[in-house]
Protein backbone atom coordinates (compact mmCIF):
# COMPACT_ATOMS: atom_id res chain seq x y z
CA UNK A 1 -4.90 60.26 43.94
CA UNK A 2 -5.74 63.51 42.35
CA UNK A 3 -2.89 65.25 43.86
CA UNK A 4 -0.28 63.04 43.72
CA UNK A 5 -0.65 62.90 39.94
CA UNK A 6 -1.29 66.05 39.68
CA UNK A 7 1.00 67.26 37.02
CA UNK A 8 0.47 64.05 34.66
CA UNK A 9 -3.27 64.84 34.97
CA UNK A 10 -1.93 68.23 32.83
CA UNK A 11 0.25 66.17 30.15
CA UNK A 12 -2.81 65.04 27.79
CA UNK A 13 -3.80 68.83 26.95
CA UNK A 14 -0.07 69.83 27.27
CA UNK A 15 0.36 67.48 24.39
CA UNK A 16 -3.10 68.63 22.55
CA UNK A 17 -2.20 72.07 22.25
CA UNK A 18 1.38 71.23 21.34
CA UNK A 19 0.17 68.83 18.94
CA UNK A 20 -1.86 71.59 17.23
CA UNK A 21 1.35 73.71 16.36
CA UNK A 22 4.52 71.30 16.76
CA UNK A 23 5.15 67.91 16.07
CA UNK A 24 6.49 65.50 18.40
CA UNK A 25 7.04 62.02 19.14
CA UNK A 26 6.31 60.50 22.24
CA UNK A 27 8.48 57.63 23.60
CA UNK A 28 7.38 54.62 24.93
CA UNK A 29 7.43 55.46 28.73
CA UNK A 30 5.58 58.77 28.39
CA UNK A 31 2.62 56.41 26.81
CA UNK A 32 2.78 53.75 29.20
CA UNK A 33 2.78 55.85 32.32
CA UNK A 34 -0.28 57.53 31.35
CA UNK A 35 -2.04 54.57 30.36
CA UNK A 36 -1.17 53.35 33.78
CA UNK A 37 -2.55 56.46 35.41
CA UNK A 38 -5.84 56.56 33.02
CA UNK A 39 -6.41 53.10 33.90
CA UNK A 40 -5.83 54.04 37.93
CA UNK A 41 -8.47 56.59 37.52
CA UNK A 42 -10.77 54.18 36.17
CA UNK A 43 -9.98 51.74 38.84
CA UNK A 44 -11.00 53.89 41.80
CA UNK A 45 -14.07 55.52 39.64
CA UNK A 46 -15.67 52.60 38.38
């Protein structure tokens, strides 16, 4: 699992550290897909 979501795995400190010097706005599918991937993790760890 960890490598085929490899690069999402990267997008919530991606968005951290931009967060901390540019603002941006997420849209709806960026949100939902990593919800679905947190919630993946937590599937197979739990």
């Amino acid at each position: 699992m960890l490598r085929k979501y490899v690069v999402e795995f990267g997008l919530p400190e991606d968005a951290y550290i931009a967060f901390r010097y540019v603002a941006r706005e997420y849209v709806r599918e960026e949100v939902e897909m990593l919800r679905e991937l947190a919630e993946g993790v937590m599937r197979n760890i739990g």
